[in-house]
N, C-alpha and C. Protein backbone atom coordinates (compact mmCIF):
# COMPACT_ATOMS: atom_id res chain seq x y z
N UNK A 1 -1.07 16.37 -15.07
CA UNK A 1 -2.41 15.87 -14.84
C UNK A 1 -2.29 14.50 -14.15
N UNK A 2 -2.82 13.87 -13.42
CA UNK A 2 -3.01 13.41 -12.39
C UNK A 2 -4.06 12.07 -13.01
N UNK A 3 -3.38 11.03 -12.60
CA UNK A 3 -4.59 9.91 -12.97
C UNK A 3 -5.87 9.96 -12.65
N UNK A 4 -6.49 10.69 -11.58
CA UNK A 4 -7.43 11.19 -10.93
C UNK A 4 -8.05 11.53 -11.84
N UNK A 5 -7.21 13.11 -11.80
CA UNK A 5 -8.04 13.93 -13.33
C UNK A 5 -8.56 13.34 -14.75
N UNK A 6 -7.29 12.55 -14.86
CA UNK A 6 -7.48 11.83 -16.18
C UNK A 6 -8.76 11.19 -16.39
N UNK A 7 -9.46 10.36 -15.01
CA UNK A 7 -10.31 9.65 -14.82
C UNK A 7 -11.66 10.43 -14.85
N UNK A 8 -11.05 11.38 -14.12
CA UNK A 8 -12.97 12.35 -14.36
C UNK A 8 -13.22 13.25 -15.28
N UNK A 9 -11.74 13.11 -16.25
CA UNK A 9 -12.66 13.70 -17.43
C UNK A 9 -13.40 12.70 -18.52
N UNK A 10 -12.36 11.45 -18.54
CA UNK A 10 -12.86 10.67 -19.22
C UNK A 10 -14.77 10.22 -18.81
N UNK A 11 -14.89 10.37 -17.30
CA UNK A 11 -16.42 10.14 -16.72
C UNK A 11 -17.08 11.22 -17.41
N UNK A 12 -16.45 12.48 -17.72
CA UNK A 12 -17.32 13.66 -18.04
C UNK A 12 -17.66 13.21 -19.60
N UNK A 13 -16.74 12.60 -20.29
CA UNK A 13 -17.04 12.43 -21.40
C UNK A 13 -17.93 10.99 -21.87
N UNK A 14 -17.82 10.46 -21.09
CA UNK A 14 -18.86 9.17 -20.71
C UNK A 14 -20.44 9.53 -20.58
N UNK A 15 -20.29 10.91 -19.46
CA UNK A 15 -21.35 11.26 -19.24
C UNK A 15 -22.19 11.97 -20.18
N UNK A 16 -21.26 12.87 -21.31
CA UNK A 16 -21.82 13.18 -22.66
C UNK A 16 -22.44 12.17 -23.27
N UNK A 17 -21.10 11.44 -23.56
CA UNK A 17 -21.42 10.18 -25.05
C UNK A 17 -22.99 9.14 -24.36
N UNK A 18 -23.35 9.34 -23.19
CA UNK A 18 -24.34 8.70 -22.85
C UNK A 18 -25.96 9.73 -22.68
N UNK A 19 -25.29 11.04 -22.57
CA UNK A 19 -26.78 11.78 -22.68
C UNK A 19 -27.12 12.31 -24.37
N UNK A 20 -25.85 11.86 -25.33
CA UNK A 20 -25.93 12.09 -26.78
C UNK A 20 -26.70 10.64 -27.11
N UNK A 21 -26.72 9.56 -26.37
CA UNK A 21 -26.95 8.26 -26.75
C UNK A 21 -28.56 7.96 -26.45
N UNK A 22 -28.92 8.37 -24.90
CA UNK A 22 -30.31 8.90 -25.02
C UNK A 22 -30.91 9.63 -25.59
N UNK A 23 -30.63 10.90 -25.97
CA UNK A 23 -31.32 11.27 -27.34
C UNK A 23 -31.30 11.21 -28.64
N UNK A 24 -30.12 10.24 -29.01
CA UNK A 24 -30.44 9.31 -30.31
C UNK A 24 -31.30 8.08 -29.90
N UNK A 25 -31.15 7.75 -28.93
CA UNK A 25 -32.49 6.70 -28.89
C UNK A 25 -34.09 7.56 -29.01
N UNK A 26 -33.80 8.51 -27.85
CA UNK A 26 -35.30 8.78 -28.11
C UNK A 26 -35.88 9.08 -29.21
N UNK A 27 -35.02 10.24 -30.46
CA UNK A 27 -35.30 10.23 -31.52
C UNK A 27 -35.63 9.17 -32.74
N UNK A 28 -34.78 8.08 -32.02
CA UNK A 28 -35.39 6.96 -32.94
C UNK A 28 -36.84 6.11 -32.51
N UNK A 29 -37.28 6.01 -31.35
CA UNK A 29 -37.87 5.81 -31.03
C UNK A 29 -39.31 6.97 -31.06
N UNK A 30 -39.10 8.24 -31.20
CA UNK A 30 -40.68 8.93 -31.59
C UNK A 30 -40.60 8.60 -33.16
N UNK A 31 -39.38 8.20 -33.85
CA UNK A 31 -39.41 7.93 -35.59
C UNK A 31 -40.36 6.96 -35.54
N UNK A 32 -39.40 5.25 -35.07
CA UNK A 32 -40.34 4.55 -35.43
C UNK A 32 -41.86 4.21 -34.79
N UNK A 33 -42.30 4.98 -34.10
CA UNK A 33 -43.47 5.16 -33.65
C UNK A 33 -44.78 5.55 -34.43
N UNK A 34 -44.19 6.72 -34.83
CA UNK A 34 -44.55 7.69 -36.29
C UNK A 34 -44.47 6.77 -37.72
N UNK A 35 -43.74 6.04 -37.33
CA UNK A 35 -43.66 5.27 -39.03
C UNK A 35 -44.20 4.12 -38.84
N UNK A 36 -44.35 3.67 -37.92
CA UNK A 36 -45.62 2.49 -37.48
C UNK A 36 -46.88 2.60 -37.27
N UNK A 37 -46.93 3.94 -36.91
CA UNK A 37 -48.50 4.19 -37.04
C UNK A 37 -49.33 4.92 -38.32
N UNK A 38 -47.78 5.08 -39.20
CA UNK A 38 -48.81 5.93 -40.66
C UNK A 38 -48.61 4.39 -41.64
N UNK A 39 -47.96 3.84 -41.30
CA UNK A 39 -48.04 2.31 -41.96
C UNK A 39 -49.30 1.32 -41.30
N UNK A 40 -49.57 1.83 -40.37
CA UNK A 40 -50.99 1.13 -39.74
C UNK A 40 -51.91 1.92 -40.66
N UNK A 41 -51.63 2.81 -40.65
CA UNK A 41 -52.62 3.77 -41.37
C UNK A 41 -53.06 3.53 -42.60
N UNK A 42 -51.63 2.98 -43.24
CA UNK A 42 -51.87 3.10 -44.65
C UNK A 42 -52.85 1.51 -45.16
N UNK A 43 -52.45 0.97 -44.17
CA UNK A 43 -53.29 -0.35 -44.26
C UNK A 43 -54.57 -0.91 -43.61
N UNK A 44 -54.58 -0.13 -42.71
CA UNK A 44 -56.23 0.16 -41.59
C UNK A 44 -56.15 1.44 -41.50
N UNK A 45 -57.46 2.22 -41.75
CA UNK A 45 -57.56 3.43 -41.61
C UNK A 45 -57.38 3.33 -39.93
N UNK A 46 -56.85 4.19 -39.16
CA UNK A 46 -57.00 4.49 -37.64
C UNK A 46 -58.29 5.05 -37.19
N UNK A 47 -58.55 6.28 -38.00
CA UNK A 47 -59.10 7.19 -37.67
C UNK A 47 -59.17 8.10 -36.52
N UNK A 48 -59.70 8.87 -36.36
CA UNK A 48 -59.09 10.13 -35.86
C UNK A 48 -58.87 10.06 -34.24
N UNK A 49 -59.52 8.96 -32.98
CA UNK A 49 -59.19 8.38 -31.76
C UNK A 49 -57.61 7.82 -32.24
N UNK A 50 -57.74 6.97 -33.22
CA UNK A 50 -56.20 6.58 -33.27
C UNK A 50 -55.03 7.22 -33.29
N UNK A 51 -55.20 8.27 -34.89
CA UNK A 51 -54.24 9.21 -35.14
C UNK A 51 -53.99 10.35 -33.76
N UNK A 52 -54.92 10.31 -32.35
CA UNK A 52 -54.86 11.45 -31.95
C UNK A 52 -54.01 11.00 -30.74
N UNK A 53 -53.65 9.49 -30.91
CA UNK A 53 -52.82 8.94 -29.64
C UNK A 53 -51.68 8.39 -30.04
N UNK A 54 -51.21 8.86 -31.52
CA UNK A 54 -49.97 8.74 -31.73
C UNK A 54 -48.97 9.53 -31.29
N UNK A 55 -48.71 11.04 -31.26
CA UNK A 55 -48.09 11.76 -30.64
C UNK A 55 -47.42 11.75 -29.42
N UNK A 56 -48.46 11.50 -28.25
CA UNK A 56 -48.25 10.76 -26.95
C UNK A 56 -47.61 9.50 -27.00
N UNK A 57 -47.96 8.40 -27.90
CA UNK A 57 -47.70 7.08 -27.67
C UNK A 57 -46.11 7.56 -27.69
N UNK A 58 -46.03 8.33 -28.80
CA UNK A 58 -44.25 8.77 -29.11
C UNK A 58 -43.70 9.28 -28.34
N UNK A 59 -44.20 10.54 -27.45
CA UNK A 59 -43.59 10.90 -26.45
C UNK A 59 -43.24 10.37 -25.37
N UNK A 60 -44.16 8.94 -24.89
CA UNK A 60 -43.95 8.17 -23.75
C UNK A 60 -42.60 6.75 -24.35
N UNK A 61 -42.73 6.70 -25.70
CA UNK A 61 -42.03 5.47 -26.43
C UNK A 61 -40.54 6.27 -26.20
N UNK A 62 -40.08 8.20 -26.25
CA UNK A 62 -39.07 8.57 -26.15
C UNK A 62 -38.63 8.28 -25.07
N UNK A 63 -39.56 8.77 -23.85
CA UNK A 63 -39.04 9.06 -22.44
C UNK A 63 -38.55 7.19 -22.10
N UNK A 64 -39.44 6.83 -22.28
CA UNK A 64 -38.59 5.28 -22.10
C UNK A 64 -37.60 4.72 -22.69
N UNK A 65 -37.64 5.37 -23.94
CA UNK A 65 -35.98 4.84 -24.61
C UNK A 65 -34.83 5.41 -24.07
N UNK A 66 -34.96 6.88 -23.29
CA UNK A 66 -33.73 7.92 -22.70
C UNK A 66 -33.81 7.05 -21.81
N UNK A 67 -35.10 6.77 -21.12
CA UNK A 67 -34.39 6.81 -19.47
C UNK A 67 -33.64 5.21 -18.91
N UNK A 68 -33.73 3.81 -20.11
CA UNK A 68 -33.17 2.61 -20.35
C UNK A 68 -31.94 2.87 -20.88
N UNK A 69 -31.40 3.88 -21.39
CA UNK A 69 -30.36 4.18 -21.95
C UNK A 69 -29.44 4.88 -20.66
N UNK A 70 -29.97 5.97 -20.19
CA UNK A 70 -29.49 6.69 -19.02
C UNK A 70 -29.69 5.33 -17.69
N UNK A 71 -30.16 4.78 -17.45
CA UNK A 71 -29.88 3.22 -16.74
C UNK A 71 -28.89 2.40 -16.88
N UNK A 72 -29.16 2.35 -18.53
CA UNK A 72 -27.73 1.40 -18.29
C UNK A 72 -26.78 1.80 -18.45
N UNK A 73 -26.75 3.06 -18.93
CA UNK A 73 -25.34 3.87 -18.65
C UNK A 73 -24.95 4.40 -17.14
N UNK A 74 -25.19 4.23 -16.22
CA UNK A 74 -24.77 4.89 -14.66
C UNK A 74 -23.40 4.32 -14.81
N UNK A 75 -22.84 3.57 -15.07
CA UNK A 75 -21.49 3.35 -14.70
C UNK A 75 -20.83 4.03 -14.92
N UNK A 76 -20.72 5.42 -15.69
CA UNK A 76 -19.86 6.54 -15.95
C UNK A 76 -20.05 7.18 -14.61
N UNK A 77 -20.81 7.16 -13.93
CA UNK A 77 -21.17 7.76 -12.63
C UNK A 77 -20.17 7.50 -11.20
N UNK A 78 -19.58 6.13 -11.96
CA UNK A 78 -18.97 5.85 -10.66
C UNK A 78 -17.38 6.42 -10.95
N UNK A 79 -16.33 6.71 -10.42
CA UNK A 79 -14.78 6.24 -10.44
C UNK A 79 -14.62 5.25 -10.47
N UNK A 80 -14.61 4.53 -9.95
CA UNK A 80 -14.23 2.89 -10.06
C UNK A 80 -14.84 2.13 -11.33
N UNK A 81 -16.17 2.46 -11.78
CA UNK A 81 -16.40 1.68 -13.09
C UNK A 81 -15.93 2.82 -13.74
N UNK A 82 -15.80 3.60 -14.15
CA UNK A 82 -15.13 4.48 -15.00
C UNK A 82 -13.50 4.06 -15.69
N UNK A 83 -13.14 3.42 -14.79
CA UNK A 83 -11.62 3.49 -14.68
C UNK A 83 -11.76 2.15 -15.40
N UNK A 84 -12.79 0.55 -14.81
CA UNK A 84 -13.17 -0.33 -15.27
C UNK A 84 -13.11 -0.31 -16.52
N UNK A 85 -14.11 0.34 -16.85
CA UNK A 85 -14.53 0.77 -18.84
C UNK A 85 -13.07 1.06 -19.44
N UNK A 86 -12.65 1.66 -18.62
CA UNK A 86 -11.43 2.48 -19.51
C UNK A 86 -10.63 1.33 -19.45
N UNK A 87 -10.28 0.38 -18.53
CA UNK A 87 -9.07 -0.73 -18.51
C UNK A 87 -9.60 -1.86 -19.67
N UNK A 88 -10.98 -1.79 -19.34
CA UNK A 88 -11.69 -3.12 -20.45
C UNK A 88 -11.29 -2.56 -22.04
N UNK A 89 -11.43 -1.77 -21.79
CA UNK A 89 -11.23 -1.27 -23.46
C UNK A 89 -9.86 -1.34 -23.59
N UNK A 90 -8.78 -0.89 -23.01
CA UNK A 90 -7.10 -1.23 -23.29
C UNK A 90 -6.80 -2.51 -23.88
N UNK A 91 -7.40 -3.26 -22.41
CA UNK A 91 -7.73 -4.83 -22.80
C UNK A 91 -8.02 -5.13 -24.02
N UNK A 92 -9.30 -4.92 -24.50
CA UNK A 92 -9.31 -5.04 -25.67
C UNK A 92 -8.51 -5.08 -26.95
N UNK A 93 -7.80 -3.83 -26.96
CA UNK A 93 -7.56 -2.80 -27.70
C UNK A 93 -6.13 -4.44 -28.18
N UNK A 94 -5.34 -4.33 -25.83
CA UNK A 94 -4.41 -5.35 -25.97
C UNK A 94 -3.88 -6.56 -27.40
N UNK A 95 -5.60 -7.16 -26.72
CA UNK A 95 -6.02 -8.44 -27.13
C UNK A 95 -5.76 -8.12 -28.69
N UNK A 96 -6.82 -7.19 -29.56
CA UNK A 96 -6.73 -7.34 -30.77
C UNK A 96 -5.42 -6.61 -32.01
N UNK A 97 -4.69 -5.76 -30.79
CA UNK A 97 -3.30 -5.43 -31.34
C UNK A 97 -3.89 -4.80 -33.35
N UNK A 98 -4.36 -3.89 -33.17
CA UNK A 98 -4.66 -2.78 -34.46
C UNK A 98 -3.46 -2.92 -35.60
N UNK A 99 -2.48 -2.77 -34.80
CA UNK A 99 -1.34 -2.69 -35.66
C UNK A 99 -1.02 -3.68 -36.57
N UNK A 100 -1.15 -5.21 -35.99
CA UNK A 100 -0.98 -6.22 -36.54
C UNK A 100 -2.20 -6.42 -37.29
N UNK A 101 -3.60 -6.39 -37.19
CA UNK A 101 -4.61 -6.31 -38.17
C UNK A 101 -4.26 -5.22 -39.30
N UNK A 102 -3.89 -4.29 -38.80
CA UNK A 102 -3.60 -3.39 -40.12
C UNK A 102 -2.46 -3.94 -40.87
N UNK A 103 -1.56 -4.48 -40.41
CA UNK A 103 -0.47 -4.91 -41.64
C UNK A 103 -0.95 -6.12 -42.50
N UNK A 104 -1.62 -7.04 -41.48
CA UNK A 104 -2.22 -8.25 -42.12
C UNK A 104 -3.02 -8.19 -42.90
N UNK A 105 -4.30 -6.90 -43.05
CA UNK A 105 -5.14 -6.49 -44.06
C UNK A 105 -4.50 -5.93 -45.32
N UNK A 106 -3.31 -5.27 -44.85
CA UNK A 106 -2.33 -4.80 -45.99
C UNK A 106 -2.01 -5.71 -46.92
N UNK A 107 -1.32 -6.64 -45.79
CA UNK A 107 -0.43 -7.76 -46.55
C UNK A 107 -2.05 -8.79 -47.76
N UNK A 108 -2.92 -9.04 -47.07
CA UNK A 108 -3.86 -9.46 -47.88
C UNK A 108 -4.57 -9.08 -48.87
N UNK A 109 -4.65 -7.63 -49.23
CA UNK A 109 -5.16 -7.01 -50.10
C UNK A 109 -4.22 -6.48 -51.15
N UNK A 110 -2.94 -6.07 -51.00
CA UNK A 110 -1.96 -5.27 -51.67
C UNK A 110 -1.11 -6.41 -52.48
N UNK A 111 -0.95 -7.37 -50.96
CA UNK A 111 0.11 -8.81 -51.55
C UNK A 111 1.58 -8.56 -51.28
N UNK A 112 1.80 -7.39 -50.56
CA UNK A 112 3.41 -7.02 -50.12
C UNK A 112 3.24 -6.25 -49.12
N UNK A 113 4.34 -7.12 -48.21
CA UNK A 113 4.40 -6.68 -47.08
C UNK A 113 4.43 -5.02 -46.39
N UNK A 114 3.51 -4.26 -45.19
CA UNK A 114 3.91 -3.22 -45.46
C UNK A 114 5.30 -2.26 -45.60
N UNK A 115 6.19 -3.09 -45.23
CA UNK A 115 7.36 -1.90 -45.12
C UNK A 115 7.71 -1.80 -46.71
N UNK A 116 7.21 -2.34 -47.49
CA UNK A 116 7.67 -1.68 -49.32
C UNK A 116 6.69 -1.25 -49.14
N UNK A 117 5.65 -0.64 -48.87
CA UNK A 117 4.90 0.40 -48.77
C UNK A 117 5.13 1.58 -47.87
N UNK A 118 6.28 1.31 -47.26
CA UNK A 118 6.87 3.30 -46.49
C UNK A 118 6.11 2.67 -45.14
N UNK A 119 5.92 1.48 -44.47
CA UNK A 119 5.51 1.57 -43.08
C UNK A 119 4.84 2.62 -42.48
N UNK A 120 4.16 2.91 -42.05
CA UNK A 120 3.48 4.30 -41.33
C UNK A 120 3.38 4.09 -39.92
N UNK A 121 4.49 3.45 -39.44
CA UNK A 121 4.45 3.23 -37.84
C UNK A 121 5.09 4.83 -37.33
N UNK A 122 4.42 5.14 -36.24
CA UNK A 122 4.65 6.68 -35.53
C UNK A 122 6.10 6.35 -34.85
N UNK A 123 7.27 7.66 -35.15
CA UNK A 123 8.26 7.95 -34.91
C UNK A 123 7.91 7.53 -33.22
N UNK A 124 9.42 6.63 -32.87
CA UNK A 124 9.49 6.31 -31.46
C UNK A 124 8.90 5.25 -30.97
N UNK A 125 8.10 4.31 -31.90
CA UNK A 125 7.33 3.20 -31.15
C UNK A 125 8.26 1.78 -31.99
N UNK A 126 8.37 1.17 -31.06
CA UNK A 126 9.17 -0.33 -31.40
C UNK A 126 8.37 -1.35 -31.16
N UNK A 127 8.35 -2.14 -32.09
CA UNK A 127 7.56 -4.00 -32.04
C UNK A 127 8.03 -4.39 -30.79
């Protein structure tokens, strides 16, 4: 497989984790719509002009939460930010070195170092 490839699947999966992300927004957004307007309710009656423009208000409160979400997600769209995302996150990953937080959380909670605990570093990788 081919760095290429590597790159457009990771976009394909970008392009999921961002149309799964618009419709957890939108769903949260017809929620709290719905739960703001039966809490209006419960404290001012609406009555029935009100209650009859909640539905809509929710459906337009969804479509705007997907489509700010699907906005600011386009960068899976490109190769070049794709590849971006993917280097920023290494970076990251670099910077905060997992391994060493995990021994240091060890070492702080347990009180001995991990290797008297059987180390669980993966066969083949060296400090």
């Amino acid at each position: 497989m081919t760095p290429t490839d590597r790159m457009r699947r990771a976009r394909r999966r970008l392009a999921r984790a961002r149309a799964l992300a618009a419709l957890l927004w939108a769903l949260a957004a017809v929620l709290l719509v719905i739960v703001l307007a039966a809490a209006a309710d419960a404290v001012i009656s609406l009555g029935a002009r009100g209650r009859e423009v909640v539905l809509p208000l929710a459906g337009l409160a969804a479509l705007v939460a997907a489509l700010v979400v699907f906005l600011r997600g386009r960068a899976a769209d490109s190769l070049g930010r794709a590849a971006l995302v993917c280097v920023s996150l290494a970076a990251i990953l670099a910077i905060l070195q997992p391994r060493e937080l995990l021994r240091t959380a060890v070492k702080a909670v347990i009180g001995a170092p991990p290797t008297a605990l059987g180390d669980a570093r993966e066969p083949g990788i060296e400090d």
